[in-house]
PDB file of N, CA and C in Angstrom:
ATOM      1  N   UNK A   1       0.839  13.026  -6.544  1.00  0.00           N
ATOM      2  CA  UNK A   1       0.620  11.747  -7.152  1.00  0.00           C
ATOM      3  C   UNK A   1      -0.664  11.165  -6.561  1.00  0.00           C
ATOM      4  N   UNK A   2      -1.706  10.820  -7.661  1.00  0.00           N
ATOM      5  CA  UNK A   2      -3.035  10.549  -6.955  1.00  0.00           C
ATOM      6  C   UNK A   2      -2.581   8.718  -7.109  1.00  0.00           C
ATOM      7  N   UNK A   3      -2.093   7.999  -8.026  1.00  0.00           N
ATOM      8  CA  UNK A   3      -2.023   6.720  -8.200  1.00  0.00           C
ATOM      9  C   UNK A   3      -1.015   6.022  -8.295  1.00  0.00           C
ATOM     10  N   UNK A   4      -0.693   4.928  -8.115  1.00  0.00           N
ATOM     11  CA  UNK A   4       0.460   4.026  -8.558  1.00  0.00           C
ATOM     12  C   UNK A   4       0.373   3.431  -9.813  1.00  0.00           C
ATOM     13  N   UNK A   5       1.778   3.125 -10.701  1.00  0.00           N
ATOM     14  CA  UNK A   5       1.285   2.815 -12.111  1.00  0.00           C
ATOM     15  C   UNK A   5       1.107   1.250 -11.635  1.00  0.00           C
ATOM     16  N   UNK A   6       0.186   0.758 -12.077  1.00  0.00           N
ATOM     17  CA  UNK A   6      -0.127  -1.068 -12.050  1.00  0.00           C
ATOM     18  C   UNK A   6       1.539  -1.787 -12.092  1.00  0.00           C
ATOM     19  N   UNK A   7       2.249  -1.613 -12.571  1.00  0.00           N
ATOM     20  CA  UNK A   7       3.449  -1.965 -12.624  1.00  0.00           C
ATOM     21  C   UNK A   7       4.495  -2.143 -11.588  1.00  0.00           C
ATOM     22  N   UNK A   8       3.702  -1.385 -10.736  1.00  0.00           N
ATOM     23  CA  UNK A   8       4.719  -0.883  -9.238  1.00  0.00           C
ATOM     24  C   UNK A   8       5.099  -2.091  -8.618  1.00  0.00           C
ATOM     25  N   UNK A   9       3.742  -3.326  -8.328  1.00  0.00           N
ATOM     26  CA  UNK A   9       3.314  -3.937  -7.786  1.00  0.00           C
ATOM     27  C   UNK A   9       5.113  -5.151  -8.160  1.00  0.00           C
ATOM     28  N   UNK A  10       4.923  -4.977  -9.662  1.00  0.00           N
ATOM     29  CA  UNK A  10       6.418  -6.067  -9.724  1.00  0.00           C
ATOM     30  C   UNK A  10       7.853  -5.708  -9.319  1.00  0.00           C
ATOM     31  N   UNK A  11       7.691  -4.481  -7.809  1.00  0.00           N
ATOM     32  CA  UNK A  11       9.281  -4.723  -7.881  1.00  0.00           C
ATOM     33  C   UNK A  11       9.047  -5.177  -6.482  1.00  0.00           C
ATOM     34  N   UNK A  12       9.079  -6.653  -6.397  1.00  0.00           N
ATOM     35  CA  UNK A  12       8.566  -7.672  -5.101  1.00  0.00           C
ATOM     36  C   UNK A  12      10.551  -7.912  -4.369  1.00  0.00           C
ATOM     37  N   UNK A  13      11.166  -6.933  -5.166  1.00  0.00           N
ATOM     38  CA  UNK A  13      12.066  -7.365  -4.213  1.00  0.00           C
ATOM     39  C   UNK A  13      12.443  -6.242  -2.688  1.00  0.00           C
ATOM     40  N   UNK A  14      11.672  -5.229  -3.567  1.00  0.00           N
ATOM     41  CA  UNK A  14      11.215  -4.238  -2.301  1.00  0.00           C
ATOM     42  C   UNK A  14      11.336  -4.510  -0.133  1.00  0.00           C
ATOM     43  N   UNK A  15      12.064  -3.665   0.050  1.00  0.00           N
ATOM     44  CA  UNK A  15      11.829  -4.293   1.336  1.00  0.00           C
ATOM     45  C   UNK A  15      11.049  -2.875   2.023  1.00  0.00           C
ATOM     46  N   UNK A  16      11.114  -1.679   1.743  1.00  0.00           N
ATOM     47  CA  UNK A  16      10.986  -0.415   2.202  1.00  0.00           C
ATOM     48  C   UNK A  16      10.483   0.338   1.499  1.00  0.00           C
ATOM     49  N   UNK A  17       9.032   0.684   1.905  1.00  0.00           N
ATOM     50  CA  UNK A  17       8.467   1.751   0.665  1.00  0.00           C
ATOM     51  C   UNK A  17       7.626   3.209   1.461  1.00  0.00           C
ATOM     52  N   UNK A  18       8.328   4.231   1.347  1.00  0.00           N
ATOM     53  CA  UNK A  18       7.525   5.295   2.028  1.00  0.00           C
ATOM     54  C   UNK A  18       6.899   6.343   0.965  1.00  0.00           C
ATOM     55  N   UNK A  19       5.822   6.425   1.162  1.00  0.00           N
ATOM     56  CA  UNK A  19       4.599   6.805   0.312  1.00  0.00           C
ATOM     57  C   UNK A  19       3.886   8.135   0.927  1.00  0.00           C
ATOM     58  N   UNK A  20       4.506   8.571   2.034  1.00  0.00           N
ATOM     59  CA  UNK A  20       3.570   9.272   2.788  1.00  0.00           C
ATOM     60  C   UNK A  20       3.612  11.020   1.954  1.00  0.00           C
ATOM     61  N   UNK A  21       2.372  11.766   2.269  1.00  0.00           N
ATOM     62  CA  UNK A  21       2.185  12.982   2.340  1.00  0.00           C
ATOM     63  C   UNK A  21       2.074  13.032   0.381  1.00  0.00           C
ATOM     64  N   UNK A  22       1.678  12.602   0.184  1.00  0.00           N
ATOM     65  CA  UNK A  22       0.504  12.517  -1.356  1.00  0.00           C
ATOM     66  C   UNK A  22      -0.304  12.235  -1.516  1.00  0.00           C
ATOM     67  N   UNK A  23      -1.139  12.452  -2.504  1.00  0.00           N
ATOM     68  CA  UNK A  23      -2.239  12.312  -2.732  1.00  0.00           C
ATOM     69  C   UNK A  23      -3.507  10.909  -3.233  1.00  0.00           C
ATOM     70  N   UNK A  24      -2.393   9.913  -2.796  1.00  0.00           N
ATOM     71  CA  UNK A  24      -3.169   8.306  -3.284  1.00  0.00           C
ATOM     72  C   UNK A  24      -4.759   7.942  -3.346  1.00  0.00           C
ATOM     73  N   UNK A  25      -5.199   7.694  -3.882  1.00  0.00           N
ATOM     74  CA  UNK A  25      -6.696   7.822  -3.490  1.00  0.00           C
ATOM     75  C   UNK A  25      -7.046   6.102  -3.687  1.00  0.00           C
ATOM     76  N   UNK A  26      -5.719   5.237  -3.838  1.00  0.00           N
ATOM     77  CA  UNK A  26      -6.279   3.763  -4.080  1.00  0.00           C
ATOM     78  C   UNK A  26      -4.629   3.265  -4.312  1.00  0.00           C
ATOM     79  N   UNK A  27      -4.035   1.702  -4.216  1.00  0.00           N
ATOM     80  CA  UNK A  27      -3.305   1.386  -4.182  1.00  0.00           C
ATOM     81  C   UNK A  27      -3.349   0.171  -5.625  1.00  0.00           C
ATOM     82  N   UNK A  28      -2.585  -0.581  -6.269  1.00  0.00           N
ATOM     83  CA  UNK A  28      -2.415  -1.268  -7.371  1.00  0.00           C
ATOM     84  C   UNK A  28      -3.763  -2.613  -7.008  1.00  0.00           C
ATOM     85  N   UNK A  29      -4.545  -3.472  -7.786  1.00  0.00           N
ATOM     86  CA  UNK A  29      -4.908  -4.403  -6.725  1.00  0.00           C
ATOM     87  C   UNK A  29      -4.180  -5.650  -6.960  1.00  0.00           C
ATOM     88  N   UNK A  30      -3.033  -5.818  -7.283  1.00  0.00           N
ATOM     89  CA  UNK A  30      -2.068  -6.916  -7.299  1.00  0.00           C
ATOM     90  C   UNK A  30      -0.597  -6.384  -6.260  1.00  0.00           C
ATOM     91  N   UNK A  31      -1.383  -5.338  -5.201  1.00  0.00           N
ATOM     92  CA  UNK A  31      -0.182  -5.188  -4.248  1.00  0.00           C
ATOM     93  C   UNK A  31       0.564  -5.888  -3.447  1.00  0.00           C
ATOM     94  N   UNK A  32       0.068  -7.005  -3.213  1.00  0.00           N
ATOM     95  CA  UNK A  32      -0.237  -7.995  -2.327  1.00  0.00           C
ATOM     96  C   UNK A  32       1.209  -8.866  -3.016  1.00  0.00           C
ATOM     97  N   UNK A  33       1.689  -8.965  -4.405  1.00  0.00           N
ATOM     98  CA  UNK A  33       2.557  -9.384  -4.787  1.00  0.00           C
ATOM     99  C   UNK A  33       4.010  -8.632  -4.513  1.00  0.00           C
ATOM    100  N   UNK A  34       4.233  -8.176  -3.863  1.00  0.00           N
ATOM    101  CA  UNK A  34       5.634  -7.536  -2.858  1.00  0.00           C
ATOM    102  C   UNK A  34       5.946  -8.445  -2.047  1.00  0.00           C
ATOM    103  N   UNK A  35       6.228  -9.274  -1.562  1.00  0.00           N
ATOM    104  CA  UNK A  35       6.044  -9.993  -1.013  1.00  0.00           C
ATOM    105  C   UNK A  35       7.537  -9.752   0.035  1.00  0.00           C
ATOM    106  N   UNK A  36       8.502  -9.294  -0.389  1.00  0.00           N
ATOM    107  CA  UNK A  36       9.329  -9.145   0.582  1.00  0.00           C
ATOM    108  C   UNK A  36       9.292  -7.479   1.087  1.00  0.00           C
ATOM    109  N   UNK A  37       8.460  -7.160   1.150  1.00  0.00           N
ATOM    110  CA  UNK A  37       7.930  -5.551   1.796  1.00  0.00           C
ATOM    111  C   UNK A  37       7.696  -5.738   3.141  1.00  0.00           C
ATOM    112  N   UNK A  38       8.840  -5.148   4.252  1.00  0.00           N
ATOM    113  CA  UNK A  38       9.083  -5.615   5.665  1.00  0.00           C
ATOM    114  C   UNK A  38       8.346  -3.781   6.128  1.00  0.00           C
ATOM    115  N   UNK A  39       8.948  -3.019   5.676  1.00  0.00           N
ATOM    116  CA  UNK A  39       7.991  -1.401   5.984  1.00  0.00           C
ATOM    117  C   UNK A  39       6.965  -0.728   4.975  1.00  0.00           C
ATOM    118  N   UNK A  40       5.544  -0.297   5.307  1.00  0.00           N
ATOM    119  CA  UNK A  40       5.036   0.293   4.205  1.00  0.00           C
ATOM    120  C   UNK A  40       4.451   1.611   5.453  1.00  0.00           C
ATOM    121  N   UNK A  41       4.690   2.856   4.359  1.00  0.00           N
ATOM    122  CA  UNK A  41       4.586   4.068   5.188  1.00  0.00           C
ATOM    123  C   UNK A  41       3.515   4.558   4.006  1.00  0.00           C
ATOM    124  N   UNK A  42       2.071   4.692   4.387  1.00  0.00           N
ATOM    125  CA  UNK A  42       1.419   5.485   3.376  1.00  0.00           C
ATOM    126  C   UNK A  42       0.638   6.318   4.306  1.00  0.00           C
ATOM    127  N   UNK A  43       0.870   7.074   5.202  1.00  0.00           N
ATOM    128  CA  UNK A  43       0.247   7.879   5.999  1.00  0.00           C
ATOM    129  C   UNK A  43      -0.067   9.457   5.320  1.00  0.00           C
ATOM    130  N   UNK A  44      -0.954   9.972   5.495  1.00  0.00           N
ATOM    131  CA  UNK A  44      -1.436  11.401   5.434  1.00  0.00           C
ATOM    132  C   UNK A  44      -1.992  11.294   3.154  1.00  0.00           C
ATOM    133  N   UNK A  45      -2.479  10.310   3.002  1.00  0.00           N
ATOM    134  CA  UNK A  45      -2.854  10.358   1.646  1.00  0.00           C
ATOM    135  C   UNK A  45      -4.597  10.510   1.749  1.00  0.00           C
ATOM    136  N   UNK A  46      -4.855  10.076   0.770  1.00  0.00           N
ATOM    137  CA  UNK A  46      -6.575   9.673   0.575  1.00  0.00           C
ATOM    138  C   UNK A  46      -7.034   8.754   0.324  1.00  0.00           C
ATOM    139  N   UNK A  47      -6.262   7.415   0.561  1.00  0.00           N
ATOM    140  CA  UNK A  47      -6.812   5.976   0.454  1.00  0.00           C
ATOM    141  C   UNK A  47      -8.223   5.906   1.229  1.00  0.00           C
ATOM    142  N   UNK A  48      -9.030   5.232   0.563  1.00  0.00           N
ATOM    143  CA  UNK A  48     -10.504   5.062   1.013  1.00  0.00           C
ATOM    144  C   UNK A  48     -10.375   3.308   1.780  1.00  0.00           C
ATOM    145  N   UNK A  49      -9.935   2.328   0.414  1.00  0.00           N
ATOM    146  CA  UNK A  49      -9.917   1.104   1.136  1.00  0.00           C
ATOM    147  C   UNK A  49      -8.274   0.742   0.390  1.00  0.00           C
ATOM    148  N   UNK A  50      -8.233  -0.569   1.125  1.00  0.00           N
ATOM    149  CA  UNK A  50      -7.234  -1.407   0.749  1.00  0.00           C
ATOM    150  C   UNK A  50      -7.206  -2.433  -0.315  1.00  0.00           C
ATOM    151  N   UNK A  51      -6.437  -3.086  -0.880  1.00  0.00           N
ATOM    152  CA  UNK A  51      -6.751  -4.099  -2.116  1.00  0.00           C
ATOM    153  C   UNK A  51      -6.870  -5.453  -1.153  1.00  0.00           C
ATOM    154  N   UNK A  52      -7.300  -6.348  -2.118  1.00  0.00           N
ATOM    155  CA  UNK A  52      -7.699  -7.719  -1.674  1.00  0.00           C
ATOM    156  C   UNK A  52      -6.689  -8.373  -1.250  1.00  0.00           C
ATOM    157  N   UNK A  53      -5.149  -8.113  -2.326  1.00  0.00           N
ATOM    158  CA  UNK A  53      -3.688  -8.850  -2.052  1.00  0.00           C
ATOM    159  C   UNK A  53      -3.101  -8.203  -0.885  1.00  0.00           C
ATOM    160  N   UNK A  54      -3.753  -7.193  -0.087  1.00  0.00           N
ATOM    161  CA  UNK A  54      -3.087  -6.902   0.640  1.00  0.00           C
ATOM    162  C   UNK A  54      -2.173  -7.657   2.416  1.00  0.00           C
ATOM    163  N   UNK A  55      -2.946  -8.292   2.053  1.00  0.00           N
ATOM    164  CA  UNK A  55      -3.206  -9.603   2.969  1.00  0.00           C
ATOM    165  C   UNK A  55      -2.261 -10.602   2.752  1.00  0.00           C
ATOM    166  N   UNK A  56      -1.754 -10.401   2.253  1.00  0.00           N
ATOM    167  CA  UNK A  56      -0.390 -11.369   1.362  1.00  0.00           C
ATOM    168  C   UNK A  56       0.731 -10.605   1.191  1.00  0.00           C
ATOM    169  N   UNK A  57       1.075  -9.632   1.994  1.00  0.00           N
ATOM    170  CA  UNK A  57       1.984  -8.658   2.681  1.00  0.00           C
ATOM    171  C   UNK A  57       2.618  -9.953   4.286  1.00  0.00           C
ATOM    172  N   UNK A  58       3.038 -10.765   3.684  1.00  0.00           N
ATOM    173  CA  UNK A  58       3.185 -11.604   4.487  1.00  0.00           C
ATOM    174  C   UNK A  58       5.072 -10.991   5.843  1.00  0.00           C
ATOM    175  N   UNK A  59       5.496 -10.679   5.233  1.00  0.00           N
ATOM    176  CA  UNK A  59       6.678  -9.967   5.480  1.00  0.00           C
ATOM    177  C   UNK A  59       6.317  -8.423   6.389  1.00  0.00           C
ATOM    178  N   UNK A  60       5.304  -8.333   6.058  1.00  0.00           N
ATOM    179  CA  UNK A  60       5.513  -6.319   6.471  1.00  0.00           C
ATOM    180  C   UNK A  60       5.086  -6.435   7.951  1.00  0.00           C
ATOM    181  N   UNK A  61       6.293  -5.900   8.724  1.00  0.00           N
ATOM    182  CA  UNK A  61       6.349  -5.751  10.024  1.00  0.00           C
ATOM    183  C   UNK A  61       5.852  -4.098  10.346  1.00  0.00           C
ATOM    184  N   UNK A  62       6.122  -3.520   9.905  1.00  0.00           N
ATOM    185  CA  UNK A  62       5.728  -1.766  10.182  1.00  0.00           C
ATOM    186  C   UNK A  62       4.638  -1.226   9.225  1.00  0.00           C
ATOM    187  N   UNK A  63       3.562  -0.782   9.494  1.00  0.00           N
ATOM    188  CA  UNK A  63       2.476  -0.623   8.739  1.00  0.00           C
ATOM    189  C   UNK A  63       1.859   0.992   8.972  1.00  0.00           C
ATOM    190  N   UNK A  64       1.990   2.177   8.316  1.00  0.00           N
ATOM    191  CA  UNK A  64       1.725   3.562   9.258  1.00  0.00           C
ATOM    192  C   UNK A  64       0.475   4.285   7.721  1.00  0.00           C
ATOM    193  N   UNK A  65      -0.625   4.068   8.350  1.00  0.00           N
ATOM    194  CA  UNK A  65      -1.879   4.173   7.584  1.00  0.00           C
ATOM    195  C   UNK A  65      -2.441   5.578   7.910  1.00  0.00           C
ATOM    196  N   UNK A  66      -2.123   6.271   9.054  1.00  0.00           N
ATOM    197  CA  UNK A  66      -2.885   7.367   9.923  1.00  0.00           C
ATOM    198  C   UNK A  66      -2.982   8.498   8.498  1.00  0.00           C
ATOM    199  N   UNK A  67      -3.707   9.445   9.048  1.00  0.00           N
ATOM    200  CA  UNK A  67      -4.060  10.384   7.946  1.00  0.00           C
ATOM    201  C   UNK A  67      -4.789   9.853   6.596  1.00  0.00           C
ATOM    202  N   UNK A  68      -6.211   9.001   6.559  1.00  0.00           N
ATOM    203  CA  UNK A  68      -6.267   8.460   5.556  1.00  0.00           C
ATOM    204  C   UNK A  68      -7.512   8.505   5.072  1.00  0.00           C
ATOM    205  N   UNK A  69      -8.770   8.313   4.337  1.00  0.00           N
ATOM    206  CA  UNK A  69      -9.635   8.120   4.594  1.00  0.00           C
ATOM    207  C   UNK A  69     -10.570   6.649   4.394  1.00  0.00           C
ATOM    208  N   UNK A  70      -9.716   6.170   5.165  1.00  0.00           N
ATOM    209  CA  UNK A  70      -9.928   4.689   4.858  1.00  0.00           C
ATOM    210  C   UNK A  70     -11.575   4.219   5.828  1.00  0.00           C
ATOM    211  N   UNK A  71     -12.603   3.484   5.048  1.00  0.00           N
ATOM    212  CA  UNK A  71     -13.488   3.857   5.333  1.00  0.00           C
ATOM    213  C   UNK A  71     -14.062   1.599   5.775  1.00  0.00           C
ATOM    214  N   UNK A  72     -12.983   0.717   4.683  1.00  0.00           N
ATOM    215  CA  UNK A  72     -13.445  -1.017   5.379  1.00  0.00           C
ATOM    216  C   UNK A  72     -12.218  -1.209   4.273  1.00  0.00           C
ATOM    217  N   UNK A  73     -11.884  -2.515   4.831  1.00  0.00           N
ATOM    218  CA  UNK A  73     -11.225  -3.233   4.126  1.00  0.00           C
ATOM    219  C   UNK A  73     -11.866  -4.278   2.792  1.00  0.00           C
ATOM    220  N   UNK A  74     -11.352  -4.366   1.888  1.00  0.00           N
ATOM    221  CA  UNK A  74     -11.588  -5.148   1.087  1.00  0.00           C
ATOM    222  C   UNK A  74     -11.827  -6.815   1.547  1.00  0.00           C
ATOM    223  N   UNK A  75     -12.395  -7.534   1.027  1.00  0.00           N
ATOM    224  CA  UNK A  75     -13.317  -8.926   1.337  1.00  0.00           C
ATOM    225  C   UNK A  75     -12.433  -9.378   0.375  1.00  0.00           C
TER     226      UNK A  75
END
């Protein structure tokens, strides 16, 4: 799986999402609307950067990014 469908972003009742060991190369940019997302596991993908909403992950206590090619964060 290289992408998430734009749609993903509305199941904000989410508390736990593990993503790891695929192929992501970018995340939704209305991710940021999860808002009750306490774990996000996207380790060992190909994310370059992050979305702008990500920052509005106000809830997420556990964050595991390693394996990535994340290169700046979004402004």
């Amino acid at each position: 799986m290289t992408n998430l469908p734009n749609d993903f972003a509305k199941l904000s009742n989410l508390q736990y999402l593990y993503l790891s060991d695929n192929e992501l190369t970018s995340l939704p940019n209305d991710f940021g609307r999860m808002s009750n997302l306490q774990t996000l596991t996207l380790s060992n993908n190909k994310l370059t950067i992050l979305p702008n909403d990500f920052a509005k992950l106000s809830n997420l206590q556990s964050l595991e990014l390693w394996q990535n090619q994340l290169t700046s964060f979004a402004e």
